[in-house]
C-alpha atoms as a PDB file:
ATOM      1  CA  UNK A   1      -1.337 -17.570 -11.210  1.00  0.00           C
ATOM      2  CA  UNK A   2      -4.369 -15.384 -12.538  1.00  0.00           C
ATOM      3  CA  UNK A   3      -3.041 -12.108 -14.645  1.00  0.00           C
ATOM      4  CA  UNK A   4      -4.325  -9.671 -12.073  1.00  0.00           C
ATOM      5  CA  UNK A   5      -2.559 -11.632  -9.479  1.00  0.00           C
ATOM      6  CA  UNK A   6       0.665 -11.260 -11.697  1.00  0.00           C
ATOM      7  CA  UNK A   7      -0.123  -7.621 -12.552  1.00  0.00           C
ATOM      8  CA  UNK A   8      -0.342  -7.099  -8.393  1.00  0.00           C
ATOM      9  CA  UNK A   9       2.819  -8.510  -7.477  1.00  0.00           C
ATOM     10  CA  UNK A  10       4.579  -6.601 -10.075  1.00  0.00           C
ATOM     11  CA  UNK A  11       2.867  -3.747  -9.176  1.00  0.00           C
ATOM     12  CA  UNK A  12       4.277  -4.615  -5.115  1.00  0.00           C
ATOM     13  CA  UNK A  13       7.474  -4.781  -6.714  1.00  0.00           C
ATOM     14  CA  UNK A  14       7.259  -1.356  -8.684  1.00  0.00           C
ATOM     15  CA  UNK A  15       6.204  -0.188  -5.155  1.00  0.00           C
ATOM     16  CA  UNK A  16       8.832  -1.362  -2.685  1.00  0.00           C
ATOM     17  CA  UNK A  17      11.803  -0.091  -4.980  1.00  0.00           C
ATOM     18  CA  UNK A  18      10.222   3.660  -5.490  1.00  0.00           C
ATOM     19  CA  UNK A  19       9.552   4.052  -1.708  1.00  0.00           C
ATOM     20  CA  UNK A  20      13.207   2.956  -0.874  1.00  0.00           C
ATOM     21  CA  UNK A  21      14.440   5.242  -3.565  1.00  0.00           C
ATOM     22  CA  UNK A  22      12.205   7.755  -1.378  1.00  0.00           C
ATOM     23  CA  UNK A  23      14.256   6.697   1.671  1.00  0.00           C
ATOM     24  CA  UNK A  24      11.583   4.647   3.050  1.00  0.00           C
ATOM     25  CA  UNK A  25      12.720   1.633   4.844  1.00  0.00           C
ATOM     26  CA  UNK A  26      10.236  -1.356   4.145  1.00  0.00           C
ATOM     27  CA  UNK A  27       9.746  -3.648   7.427  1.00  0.00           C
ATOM     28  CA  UNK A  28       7.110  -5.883   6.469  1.00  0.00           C
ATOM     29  CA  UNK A  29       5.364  -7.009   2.722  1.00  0.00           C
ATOM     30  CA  UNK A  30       2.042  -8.790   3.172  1.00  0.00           C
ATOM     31  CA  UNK A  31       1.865  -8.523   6.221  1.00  0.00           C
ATOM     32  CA  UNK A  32      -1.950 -10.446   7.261  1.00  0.00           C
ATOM     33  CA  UNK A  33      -4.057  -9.995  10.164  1.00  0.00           C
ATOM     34  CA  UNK A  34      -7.147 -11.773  10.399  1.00  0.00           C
ATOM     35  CA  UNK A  35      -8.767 -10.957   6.983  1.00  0.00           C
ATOM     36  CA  UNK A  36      -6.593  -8.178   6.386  1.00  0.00           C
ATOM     37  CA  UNK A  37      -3.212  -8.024   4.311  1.00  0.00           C
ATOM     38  CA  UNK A  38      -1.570  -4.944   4.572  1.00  0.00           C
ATOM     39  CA  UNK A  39       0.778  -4.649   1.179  1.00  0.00           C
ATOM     40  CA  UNK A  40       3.921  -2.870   2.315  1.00  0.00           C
ATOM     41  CA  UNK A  41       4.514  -1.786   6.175  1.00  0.00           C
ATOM     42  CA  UNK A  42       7.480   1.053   6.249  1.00  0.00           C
ATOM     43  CA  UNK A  43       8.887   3.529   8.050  1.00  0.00           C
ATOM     44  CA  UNK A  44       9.730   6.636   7.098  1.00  0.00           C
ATOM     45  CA  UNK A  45      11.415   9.128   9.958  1.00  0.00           C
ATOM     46  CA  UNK A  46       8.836   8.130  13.383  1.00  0.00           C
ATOM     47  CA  UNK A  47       6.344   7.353  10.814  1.00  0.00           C
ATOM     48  CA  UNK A  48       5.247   4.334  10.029  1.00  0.00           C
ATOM     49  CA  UNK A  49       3.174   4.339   6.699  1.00  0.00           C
ATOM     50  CA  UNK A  50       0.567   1.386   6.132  1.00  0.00           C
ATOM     51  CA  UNK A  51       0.724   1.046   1.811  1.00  0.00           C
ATOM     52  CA  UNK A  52      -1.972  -0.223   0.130  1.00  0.00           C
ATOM     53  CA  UNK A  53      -0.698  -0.892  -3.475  1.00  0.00           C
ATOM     54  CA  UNK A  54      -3.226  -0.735  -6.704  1.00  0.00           C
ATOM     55  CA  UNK A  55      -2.102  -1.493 -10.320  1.00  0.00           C
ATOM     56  CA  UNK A  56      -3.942  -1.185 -13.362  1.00  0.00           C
ATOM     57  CA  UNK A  57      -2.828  -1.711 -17.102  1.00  0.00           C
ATOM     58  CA  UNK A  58      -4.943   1.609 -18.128  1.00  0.00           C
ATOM     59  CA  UNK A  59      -7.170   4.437 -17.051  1.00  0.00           C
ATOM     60  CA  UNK A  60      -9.942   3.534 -18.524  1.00  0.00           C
ATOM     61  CA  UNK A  61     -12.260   2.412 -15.552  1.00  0.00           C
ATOM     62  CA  UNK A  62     -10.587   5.155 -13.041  1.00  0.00           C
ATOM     63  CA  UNK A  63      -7.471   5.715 -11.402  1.00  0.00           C
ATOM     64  CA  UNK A  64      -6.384   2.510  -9.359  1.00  0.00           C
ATOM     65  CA  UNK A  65      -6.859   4.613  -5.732  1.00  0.00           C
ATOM     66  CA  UNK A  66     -10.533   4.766  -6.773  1.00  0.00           C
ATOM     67  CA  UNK A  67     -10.769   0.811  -6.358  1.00  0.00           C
ATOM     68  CA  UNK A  68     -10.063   1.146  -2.792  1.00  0.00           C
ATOM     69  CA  UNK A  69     -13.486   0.792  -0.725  1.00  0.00           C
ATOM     70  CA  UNK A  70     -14.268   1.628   2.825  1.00  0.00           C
ATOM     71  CA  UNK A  71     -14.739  -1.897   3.635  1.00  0.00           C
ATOM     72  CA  UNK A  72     -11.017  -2.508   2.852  1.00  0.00           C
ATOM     73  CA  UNK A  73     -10.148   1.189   4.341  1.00  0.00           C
ATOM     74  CA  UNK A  74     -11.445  -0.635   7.351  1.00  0.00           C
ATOM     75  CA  UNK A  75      -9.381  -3.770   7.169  1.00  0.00           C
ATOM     76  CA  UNK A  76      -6.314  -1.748   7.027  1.00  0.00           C
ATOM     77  CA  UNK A  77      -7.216   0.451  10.047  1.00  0.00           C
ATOM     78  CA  UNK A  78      -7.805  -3.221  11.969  1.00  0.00           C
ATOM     79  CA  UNK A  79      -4.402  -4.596  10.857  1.00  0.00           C
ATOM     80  CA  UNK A  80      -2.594  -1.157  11.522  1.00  0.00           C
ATOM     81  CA  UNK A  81      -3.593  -1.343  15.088  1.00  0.00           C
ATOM     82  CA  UNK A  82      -2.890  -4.985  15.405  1.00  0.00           C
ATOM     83  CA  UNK A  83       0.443  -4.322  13.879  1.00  0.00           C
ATOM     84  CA  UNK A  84       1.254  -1.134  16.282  1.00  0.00           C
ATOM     85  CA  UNK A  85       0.158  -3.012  19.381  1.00  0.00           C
ATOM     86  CA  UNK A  86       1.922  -6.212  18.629  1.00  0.00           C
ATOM     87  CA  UNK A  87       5.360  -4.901  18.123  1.00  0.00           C
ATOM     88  CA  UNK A  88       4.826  -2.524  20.920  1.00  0.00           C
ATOM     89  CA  UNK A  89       5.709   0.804  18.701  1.00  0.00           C
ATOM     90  CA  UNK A  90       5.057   4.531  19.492  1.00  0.00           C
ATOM     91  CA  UNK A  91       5.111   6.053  16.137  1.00  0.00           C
ATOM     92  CA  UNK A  92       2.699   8.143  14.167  1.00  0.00           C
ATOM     93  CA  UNK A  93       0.788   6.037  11.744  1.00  0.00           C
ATOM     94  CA  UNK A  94      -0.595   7.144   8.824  1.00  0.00           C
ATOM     95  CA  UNK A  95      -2.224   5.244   5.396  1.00  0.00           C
ATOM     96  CA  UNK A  96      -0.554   5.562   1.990  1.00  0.00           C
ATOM     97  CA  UNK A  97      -1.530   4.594  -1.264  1.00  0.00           C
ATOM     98  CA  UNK A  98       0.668   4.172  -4.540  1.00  0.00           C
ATOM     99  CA  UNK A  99      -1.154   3.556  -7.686  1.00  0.00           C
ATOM    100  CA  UNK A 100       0.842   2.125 -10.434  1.00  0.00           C
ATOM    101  CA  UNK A 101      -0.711   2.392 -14.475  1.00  0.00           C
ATOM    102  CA  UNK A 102       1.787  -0.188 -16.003  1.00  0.00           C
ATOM    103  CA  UNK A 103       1.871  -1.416 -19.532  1.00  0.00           C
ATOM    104  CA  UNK A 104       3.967  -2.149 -22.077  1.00  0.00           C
ATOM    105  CA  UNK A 105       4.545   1.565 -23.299  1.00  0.00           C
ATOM    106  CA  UNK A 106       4.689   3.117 -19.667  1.00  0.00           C
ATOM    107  CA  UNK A 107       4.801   2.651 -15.919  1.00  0.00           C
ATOM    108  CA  UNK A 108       3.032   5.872 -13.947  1.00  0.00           C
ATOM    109  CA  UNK A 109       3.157   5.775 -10.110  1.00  0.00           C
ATOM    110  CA  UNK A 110       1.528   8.210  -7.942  1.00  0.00           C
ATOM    111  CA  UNK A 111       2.466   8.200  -4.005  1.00  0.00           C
ATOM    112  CA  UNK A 112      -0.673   9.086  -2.246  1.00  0.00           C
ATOM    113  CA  UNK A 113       0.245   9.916   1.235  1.00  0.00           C
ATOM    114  CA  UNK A 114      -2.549  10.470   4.196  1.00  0.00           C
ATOM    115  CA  UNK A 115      -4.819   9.164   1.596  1.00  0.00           C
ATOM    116  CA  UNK A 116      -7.221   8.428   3.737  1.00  0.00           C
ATOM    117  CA  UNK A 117      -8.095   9.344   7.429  1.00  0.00           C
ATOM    118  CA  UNK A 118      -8.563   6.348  10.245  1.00  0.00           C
ATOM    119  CA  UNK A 119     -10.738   7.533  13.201  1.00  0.00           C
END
């Protein structure tokens, strides 16, 4: 597996235990549709919050929610409703991101929520 892949997954990891320690309860990790993959599905009171995951090592480039493009914004939106419709849920929705800076001396996460509007 490539480094970035590895670097990902740990990141996913990092991800899932901090938003249970936040009382969230996960319900679905890599969860596809079509050309979408949707990191981490969870609920969170009648919310369900669709979690796109970025990891970096550093900084140095930008923060990790800066890699996230409105192409992919668009992907999530897609699988979100797919997701809502297919299980047949009535729950707010609403789009989370949690970037991770990881490295040897230090793991930063920040918990975006609402990070971005779907229309």
């Amino acid at each position: 597996m490539a480094i970035h892949n590895e670097l990902g997954k740990e990141g996913e990891k990092i991800a899932v235990d901090y938003l249970v320690k936040k009382g969230y309860k996960i319900l679905e990790k890599n969860w596809r549709y079509q050309k979408a993959e949707v990191d981490i599905i969870a609920a969170f009171e009648n919310t369900l919050a669709i979690v796109e995951v970025k990891t970096r090592t550093n900084s140095y480039f930008g923060n990790p929610q800066d890699f996230i493009n409105p192409k992919k914004i668009k992907l999530l939106v897609s699988a979100a409703n797919e997701y809502v419709i297919s299980k047949n849920l009535d729950v707010d929705v609403r789009f989370d991101i949690v970037a991770i800076i990881t490295n040897k001396k230090v793991t930063e996460i920040e918990h975006l929520e609402n990070a971005f509007l779907y229309f």
